[in-house]
PDBML (XML) file of the C-alpha atoms, coordinates in Angstrom:
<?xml version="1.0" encoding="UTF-8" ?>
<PDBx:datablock datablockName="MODEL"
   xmlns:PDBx="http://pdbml.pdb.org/schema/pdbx-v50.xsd"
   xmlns:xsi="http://www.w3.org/2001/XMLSchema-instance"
   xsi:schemaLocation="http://pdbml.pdb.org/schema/pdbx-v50.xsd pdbx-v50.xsd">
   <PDBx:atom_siteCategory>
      <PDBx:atom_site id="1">
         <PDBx:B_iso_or_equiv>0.00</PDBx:B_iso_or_equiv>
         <PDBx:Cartn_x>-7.318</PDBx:Cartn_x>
         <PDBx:Cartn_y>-22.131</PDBx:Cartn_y>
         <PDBx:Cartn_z>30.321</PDBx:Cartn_z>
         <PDBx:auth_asym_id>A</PDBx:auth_asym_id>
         <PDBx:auth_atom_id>CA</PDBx:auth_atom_id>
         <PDBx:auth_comp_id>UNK</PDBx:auth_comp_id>
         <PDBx:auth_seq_id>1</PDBx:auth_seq_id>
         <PDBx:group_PDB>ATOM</PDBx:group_PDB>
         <PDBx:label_alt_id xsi:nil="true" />
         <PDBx:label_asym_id>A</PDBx:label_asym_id>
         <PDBx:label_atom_id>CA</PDBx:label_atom_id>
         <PDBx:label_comp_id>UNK</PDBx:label_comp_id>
         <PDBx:label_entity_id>1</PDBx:label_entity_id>
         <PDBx:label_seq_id>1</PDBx:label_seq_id>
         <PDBx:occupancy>1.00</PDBx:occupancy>
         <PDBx:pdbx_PDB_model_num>1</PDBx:pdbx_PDB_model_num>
         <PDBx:type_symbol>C</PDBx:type_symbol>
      </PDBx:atom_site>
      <PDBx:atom_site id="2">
         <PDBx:B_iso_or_equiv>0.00</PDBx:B_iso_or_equiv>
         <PDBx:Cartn_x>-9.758</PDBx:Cartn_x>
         <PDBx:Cartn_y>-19.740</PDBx:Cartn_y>
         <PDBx:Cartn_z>28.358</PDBx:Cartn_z>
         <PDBx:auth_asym_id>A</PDBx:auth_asym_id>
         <PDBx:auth_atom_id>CA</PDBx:auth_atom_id>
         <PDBx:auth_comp_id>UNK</PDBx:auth_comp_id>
         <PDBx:auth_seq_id>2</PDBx:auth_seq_id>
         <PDBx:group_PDB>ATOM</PDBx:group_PDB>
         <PDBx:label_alt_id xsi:nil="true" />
         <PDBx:label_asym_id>A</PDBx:label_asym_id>
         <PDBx:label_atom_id>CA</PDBx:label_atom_id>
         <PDBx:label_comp_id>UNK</PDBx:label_comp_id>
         <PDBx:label_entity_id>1</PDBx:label_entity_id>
         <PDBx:label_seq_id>2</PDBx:label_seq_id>
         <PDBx:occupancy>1.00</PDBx:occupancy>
         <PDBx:pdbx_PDB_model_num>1</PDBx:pdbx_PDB_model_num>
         <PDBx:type_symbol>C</PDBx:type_symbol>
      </PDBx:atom_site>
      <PDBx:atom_site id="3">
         <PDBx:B_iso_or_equiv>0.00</PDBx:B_iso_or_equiv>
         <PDBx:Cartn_x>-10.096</PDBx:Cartn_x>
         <PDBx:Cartn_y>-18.574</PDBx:Cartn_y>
         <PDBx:Cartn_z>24.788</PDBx:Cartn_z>
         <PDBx:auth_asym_id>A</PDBx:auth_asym_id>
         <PDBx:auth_atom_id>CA</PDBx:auth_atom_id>
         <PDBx:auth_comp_id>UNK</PDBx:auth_comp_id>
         <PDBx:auth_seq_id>3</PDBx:auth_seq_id>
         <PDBx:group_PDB>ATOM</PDBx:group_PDB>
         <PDBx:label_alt_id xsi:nil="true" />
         <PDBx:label_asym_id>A</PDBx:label_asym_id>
         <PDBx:label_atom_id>CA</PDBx:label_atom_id>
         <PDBx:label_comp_id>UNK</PDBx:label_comp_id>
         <PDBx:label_entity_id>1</PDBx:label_entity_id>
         <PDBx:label_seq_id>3</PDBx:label_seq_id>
         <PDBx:occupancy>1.00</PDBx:occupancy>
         <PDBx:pdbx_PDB_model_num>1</PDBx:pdbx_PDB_model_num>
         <PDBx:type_symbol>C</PDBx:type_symbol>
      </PDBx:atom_site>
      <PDBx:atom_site id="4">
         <PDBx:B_iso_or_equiv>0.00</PDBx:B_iso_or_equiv>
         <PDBx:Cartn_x>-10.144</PDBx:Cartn_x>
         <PDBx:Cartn_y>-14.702</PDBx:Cartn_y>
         <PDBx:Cartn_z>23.373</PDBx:Cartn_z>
         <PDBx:auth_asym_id>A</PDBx:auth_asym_id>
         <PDBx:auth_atom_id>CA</PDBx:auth_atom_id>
         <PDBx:auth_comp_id>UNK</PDBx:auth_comp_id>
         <PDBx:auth_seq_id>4</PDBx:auth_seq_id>
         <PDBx:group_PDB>ATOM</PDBx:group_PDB>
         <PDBx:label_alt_id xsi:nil="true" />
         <PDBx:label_asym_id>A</PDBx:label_asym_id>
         <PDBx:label_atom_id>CA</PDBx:label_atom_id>
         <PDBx:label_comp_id>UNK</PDBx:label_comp_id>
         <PDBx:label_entity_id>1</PDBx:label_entity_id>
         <PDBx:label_seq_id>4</PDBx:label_seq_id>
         <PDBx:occupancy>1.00</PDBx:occupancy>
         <PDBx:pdbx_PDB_model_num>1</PDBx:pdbx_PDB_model_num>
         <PDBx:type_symbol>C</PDBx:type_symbol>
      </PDBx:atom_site>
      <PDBx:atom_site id="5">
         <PDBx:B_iso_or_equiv>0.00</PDBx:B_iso_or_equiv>
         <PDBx:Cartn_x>-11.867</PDBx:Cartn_x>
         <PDBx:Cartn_y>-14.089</PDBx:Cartn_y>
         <PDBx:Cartn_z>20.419</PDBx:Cartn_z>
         <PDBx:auth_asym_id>A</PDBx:auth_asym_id>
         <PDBx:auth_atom_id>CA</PDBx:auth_atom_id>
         <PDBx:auth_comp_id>UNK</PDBx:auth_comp_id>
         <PDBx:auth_seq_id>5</PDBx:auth_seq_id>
         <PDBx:group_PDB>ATOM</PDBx:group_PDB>
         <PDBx:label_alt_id xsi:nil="true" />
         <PDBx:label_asym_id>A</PDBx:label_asym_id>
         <PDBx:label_atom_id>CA</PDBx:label_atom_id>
         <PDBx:label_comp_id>UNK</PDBx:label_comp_id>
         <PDBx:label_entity_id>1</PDBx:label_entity_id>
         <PDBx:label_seq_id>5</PDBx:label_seq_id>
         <PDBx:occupancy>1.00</PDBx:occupancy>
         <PDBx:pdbx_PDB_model_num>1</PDBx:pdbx_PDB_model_num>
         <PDBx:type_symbol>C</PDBx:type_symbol>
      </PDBx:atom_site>
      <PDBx:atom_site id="6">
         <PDBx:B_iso_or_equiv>0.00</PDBx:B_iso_or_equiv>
         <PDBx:Cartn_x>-10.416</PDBx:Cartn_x>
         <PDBx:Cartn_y>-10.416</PDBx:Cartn_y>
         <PDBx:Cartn_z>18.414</PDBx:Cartn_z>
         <PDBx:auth_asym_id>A</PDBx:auth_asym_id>
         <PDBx:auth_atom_id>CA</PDBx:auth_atom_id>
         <PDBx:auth_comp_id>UNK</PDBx:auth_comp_id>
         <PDBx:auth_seq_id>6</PDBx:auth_seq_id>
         <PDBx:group_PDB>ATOM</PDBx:group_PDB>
         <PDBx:label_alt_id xsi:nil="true" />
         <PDBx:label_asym_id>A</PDBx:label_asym_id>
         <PDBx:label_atom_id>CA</PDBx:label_atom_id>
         <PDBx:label_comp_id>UNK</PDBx:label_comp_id>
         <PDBx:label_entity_id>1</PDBx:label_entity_id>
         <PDBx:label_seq_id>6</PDBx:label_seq_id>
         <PDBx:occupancy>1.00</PDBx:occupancy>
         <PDBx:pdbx_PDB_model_num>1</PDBx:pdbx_PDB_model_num>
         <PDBx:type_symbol>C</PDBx:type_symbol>
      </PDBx:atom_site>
      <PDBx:atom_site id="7">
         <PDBx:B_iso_or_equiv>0.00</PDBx:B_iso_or_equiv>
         <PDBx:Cartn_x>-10.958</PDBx:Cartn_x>
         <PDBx:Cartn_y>-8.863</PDBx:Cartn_y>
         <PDBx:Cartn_z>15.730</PDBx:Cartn_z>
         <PDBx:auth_asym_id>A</PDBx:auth_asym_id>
         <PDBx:auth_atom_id>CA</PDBx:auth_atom_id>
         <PDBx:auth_comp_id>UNK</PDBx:auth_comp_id>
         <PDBx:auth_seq_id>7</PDBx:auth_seq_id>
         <PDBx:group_PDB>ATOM</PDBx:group_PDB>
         <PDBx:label_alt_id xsi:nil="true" />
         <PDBx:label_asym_id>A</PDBx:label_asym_id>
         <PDBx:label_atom_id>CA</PDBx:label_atom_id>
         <PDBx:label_comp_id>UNK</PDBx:label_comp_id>
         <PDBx:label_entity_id>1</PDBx:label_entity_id>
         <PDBx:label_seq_id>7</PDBx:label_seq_id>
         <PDBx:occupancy>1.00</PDBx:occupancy>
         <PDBx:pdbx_PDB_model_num>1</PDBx:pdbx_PDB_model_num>
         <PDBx:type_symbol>C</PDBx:type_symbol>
      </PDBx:atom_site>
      <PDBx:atom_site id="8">
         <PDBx:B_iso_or_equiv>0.00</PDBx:B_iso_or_equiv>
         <PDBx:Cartn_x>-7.195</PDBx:Cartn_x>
         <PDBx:Cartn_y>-7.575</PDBx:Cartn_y>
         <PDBx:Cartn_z>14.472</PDBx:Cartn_z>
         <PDBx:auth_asym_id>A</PDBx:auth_asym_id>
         <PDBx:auth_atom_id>CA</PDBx:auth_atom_id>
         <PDBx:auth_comp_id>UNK</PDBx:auth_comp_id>
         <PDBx:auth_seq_id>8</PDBx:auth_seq_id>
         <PDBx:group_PDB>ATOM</PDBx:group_PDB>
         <PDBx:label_alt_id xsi:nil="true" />
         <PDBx:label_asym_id>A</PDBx:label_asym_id>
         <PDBx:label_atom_id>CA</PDBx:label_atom_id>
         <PDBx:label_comp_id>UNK</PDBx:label_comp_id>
         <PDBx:label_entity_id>1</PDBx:label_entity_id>
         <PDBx:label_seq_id>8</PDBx:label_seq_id>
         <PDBx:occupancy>1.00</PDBx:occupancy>
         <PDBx:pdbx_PDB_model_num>1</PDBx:pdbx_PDB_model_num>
         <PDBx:type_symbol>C</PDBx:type_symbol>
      </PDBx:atom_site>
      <PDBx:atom_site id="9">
         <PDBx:B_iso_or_equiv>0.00</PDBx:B_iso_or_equiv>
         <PDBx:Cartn_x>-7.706</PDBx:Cartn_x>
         <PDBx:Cartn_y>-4.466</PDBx:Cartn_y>
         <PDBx:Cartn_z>12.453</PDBx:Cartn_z>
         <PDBx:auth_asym_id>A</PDBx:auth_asym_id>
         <PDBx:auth_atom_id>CA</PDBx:auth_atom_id>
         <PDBx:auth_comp_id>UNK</PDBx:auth_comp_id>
         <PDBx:auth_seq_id>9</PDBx:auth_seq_id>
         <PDBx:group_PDB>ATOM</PDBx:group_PDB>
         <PDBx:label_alt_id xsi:nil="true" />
         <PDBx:label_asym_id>A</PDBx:label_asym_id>
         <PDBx:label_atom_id>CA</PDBx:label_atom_id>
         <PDBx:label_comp_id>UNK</PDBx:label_comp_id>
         <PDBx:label_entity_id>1</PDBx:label_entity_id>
         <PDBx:label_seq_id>9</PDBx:label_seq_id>
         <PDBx:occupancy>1.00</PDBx:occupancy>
         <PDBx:pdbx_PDB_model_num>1</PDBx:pdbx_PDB_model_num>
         <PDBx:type_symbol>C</PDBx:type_symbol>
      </PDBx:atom_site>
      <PDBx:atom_site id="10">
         <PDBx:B_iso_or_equiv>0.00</PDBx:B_iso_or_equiv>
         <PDBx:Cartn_x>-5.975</PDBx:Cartn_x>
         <PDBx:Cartn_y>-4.282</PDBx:Cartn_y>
         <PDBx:Cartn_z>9.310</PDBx:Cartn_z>
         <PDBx:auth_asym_id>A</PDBx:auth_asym_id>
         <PDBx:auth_atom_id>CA</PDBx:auth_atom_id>
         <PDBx:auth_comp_id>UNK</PDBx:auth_comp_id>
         <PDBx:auth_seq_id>10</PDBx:auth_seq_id>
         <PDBx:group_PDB>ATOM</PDBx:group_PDB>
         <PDBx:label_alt_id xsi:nil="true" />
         <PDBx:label_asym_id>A</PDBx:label_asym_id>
         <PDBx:label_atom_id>CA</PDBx:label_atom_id>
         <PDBx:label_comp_id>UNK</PDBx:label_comp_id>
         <PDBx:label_entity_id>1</PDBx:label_entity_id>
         <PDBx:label_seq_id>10</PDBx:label_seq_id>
         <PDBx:occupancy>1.00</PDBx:occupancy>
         <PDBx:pdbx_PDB_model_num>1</PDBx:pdbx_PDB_model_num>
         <PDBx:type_symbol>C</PDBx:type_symbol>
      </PDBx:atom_site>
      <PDBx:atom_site id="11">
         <PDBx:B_iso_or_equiv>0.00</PDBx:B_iso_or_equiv>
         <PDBx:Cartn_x>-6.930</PDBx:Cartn_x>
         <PDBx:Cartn_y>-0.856</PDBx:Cartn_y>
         <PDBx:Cartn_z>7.954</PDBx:Cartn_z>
         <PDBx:auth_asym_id>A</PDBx:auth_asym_id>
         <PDBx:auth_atom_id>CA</PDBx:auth_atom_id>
         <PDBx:auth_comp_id>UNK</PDBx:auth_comp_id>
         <PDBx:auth_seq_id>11</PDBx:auth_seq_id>
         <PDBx:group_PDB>ATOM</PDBx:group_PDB>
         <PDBx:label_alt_id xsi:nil="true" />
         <PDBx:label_asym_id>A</PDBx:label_asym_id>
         <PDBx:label_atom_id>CA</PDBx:label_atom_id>
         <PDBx:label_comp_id>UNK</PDBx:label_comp_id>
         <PDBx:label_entity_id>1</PDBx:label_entity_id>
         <PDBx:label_seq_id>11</PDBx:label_seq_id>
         <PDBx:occupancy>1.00</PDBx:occupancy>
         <PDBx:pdbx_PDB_model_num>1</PDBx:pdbx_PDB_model_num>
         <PDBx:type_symbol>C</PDBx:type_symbol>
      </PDBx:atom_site>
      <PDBx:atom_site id="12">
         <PDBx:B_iso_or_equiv>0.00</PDBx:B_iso_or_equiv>
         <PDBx:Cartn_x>-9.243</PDBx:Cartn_x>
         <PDBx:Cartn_y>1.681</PDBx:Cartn_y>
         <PDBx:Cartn_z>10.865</PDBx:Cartn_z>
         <PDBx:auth_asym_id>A</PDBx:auth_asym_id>
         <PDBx:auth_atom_id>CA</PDBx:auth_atom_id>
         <PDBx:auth_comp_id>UNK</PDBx:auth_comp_id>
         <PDBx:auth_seq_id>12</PDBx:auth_seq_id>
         <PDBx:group_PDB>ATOM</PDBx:group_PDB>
         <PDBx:label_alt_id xsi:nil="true" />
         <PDBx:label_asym_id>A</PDBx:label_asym_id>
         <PDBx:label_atom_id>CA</PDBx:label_atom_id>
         <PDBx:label_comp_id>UNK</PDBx:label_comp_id>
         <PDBx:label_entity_id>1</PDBx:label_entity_id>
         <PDBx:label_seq_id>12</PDBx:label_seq_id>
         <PDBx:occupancy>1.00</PDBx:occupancy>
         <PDBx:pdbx_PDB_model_num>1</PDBx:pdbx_PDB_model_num>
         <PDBx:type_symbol>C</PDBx:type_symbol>
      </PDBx:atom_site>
      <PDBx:atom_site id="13">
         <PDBx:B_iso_or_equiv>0.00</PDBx:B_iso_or_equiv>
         <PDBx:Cartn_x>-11.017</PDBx:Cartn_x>
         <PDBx:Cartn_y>4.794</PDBx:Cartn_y>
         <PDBx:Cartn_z>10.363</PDBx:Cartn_z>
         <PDBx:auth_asym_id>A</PDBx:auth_asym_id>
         <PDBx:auth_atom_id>CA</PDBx:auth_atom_id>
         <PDBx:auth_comp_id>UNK</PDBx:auth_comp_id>
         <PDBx:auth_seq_id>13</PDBx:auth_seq_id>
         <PDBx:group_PDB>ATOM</PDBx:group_PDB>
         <PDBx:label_alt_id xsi:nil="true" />
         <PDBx:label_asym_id>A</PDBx:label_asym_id>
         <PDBx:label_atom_id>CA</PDBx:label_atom_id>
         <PDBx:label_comp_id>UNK</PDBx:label_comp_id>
         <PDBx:label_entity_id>1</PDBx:label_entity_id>
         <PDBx:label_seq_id>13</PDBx:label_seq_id>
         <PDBx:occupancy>1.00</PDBx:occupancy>
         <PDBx:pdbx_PDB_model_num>1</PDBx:pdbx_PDB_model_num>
         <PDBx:type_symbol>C</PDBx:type_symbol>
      </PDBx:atom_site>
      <PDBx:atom_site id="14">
         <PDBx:B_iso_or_equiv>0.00</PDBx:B_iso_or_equiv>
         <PDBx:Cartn_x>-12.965</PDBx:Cartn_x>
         <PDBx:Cartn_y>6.990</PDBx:Cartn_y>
         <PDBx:Cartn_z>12.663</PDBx:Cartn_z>
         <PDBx:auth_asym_id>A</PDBx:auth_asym_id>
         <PDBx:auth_atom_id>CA</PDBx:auth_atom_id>
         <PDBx:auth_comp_id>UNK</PDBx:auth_comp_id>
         <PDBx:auth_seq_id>14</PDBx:auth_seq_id>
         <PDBx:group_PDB>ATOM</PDBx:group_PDB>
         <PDBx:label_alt_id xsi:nil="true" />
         <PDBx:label_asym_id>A</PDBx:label_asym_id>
         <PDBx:label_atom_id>CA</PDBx:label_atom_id>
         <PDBx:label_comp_id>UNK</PDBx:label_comp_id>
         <PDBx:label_entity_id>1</PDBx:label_entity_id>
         <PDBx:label_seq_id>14</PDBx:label_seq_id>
         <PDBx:occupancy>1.00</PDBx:occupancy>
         <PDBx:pdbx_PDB_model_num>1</PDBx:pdbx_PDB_model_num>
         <PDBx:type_symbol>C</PDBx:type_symbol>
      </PDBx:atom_site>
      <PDBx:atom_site id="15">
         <PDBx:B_iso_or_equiv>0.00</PDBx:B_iso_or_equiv>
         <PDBx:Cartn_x>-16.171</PDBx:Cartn_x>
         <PDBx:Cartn_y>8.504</PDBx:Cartn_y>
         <PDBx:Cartn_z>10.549</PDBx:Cartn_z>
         <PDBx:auth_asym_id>A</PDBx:auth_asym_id>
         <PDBx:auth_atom_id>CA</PDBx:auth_atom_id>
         <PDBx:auth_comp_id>UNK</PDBx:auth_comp_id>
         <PDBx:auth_seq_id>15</PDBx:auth_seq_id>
         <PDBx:group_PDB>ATOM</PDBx:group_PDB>
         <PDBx:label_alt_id xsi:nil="true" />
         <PDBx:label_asym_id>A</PDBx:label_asym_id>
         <PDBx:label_atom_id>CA</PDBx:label_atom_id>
         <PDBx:label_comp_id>UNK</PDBx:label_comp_id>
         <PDBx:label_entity_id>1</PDBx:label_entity_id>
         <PDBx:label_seq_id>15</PDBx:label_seq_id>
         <PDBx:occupancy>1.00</PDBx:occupancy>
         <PDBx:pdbx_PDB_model_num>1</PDBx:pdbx_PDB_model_num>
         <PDBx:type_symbol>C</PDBx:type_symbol>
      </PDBx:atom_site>
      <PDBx:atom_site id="16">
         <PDBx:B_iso_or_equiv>0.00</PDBx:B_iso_or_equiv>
         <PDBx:Cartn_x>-17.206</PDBx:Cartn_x>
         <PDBx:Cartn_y>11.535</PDBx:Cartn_y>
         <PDBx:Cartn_z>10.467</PDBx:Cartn_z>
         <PDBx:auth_asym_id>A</PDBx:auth_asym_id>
         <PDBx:auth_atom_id>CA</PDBx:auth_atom_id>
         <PDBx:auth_comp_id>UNK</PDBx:auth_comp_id>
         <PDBx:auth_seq_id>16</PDBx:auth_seq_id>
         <PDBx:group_PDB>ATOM</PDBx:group_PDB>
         <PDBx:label_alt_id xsi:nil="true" />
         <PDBx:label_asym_id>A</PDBx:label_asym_id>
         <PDBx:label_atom_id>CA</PDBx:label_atom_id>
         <PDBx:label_comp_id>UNK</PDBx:label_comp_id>
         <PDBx:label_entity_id>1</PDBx:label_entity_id>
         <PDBx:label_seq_id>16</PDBx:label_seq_id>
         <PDBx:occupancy>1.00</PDBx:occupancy>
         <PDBx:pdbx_PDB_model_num>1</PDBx:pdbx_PDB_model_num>
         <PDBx:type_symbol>C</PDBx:type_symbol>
      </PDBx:atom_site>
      <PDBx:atom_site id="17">
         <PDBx:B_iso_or_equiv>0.00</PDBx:B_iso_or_equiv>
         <PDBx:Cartn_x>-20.614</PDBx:Cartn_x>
         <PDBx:Cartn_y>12.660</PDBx:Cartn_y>
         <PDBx:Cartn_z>11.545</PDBx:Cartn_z>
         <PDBx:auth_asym_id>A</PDBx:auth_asym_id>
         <PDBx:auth_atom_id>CA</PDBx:auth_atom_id>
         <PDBx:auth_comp_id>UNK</PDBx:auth_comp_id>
         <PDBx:auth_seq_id>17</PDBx:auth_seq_id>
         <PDBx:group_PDB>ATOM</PDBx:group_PDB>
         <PDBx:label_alt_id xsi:nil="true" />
         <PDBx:label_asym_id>A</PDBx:label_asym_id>
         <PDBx:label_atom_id>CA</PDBx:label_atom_id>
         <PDBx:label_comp_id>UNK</PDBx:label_comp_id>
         <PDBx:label_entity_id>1</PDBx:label_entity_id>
         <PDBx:label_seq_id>17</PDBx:label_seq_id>
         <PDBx:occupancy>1.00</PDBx:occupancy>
         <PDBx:pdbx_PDB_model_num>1</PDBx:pdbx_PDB_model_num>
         <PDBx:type_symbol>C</PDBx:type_symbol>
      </PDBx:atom_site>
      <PDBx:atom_site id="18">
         <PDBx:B_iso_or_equiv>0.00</PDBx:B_iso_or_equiv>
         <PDBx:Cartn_x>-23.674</PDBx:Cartn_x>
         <PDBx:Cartn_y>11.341</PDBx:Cartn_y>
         <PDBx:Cartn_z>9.449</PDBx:Cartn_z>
         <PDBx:auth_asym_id>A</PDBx:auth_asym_id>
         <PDBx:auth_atom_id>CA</PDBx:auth_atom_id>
         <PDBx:auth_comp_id>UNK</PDBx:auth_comp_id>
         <PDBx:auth_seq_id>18</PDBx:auth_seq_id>
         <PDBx:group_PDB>ATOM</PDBx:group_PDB>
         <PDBx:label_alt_id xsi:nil="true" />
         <PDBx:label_asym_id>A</PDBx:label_asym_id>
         <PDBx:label_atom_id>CA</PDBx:label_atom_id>
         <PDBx:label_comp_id>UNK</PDBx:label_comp_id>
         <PDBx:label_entity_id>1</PDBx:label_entity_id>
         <PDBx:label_seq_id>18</PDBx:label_seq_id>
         <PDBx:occupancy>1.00</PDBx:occupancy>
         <PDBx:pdbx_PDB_model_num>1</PDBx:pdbx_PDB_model_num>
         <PDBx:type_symbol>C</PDBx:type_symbol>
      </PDBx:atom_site>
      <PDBx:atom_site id="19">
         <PDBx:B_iso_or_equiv>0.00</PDBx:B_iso_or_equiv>
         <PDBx:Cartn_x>-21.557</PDBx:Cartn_x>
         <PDBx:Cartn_y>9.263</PDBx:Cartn_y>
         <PDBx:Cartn_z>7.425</PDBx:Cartn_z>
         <PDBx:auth_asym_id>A</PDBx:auth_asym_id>
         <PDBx:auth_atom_id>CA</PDBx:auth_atom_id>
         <PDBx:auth_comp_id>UNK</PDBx:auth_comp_id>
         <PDBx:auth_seq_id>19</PDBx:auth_seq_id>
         <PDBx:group_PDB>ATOM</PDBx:group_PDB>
         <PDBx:label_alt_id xsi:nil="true" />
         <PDBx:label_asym_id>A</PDBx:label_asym_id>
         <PDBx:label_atom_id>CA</PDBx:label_atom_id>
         <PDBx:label_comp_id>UNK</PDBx:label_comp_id>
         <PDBx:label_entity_id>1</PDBx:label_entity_id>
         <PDBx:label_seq_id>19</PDBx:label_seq_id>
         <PDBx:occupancy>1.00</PDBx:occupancy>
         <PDBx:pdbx_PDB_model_num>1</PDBx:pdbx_PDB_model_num>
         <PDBx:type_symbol>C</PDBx:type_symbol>
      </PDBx:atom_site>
      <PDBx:atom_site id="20">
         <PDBx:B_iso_or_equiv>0.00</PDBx:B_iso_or_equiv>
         <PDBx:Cartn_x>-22.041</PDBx:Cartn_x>
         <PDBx:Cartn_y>5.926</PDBx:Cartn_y>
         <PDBx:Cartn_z>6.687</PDBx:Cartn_z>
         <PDBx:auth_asym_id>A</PDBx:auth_asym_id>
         <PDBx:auth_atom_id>CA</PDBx:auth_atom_id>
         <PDBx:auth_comp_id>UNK</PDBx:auth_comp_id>
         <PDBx:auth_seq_id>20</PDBx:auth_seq_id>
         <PDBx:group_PDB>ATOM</PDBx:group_PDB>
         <PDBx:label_alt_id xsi:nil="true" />
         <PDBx:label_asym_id>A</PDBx:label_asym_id>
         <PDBx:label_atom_id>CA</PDBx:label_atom_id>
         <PDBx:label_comp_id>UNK</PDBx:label_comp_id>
         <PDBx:label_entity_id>1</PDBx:label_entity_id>
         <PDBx:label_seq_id>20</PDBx:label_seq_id>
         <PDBx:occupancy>1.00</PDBx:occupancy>
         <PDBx:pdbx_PDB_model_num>1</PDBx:pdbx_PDB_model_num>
         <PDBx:type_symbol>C</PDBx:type_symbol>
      </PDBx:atom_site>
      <PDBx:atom_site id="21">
         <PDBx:B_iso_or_equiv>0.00</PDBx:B_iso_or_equiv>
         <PDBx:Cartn_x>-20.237</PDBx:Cartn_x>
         <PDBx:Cartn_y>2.856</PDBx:Cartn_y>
         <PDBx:Cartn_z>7.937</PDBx:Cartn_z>
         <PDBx:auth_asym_id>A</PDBx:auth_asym_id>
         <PDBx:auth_atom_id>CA</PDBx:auth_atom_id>
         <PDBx:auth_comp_id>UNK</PDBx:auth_comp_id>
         <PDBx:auth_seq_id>21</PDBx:auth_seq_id>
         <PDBx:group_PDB>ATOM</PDBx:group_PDB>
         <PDBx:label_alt_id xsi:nil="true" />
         <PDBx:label_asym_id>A</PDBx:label_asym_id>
         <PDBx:label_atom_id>CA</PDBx:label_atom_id>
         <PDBx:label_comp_id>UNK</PDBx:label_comp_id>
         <PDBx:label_entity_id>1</PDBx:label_entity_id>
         <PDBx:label_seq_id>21</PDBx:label_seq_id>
         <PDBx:occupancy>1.00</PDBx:occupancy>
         <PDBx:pdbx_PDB_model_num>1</PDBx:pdbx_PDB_model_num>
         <PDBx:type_symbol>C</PDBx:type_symbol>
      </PDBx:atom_site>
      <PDBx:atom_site id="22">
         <PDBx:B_iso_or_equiv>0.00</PDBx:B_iso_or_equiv>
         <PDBx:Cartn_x>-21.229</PDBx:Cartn_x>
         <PDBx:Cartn_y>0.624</PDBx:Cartn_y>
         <PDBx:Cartn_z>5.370</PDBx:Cartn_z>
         <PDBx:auth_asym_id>A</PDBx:auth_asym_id>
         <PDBx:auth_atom_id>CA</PDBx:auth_atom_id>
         <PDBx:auth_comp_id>UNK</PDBx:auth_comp_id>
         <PDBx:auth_seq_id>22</PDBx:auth_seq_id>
         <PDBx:group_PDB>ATOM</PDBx:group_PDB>
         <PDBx:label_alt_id xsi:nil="true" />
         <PDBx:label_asym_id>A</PDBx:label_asym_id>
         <PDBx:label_atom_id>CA</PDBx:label_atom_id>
         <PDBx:label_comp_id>UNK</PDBx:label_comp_id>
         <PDBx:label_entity_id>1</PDBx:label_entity_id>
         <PDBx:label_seq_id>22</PDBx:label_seq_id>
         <PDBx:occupancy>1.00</PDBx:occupancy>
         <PDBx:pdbx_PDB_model_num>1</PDBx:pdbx_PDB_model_num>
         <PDBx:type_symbol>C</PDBx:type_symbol>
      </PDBx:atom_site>
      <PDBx:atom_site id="23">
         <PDBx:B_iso_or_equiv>0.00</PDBx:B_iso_or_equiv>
         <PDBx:Cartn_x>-19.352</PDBx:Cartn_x>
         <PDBx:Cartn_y>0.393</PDBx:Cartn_y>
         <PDBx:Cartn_z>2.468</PDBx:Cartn_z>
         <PDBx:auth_asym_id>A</PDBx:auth_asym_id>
         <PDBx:auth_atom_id>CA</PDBx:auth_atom_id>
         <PDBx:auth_comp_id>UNK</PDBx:auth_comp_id>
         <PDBx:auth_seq_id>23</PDBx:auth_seq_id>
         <PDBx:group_PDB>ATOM</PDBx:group_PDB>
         <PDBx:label_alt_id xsi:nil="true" />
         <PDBx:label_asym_id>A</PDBx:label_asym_id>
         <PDBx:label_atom_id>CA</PDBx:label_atom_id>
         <PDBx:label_comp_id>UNK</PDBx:label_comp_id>
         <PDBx:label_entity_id>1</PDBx:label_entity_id>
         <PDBx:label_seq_id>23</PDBx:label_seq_id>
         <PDBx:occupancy>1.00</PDBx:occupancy>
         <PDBx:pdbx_PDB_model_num>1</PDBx:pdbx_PDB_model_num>
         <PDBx:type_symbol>C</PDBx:type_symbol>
      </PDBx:atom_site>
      <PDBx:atom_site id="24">
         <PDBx:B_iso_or_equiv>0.00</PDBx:B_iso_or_equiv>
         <PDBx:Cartn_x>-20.288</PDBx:Cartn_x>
         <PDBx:Cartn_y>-1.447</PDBx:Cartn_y>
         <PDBx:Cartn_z>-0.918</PDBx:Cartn_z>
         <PDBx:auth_asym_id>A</PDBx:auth_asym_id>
         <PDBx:auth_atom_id>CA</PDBx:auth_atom_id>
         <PDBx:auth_comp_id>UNK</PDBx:auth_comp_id>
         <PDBx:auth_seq_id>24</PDBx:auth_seq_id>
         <PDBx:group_PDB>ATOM</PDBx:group_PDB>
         <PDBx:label_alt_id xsi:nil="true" />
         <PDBx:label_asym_id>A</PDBx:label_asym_id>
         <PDBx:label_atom_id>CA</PDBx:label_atom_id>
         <PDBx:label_comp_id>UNK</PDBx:label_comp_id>
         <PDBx:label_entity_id>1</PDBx:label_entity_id>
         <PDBx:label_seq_id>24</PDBx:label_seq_id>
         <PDBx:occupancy>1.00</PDBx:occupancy>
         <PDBx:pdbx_PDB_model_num>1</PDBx:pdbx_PDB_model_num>
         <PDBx:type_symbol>C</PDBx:type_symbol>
      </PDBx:atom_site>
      <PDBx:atom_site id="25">
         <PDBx:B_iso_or_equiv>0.00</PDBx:B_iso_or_equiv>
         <PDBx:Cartn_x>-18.395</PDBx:Cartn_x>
         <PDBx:Cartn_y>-4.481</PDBx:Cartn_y>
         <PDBx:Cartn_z>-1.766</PDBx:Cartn_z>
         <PDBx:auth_asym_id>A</PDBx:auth_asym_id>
         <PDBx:auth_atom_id>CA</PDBx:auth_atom_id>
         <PDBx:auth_comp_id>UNK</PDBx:auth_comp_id>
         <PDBx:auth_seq_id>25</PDBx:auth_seq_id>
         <PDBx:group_PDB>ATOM</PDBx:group_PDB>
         <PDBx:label_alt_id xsi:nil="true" />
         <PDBx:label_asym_id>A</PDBx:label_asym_id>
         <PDBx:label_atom_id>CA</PDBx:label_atom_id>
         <PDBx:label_comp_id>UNK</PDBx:label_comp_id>
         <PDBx:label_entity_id>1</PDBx:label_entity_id>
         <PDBx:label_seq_id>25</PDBx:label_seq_id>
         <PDBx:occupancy>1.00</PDBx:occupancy>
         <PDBx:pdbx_PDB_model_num>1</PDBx:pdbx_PDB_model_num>
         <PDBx:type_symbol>C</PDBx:type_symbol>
      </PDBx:atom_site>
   </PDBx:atom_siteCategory>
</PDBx:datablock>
């Protein structure tokens, strides 16, 4: 028996280039 860690997007975007992926919270 093993575990799987995910990440399960709730909202995905593909950037374009030379923008950022950070976004102010």
């Amino acid at each position: 028996e093993k575990v799987a860690f995910e990440v399960s997007a709730m909202t995905l975007e593909r950037l374009k280039w030379g923008e950022s992926a950070e976004k102010s919270v």
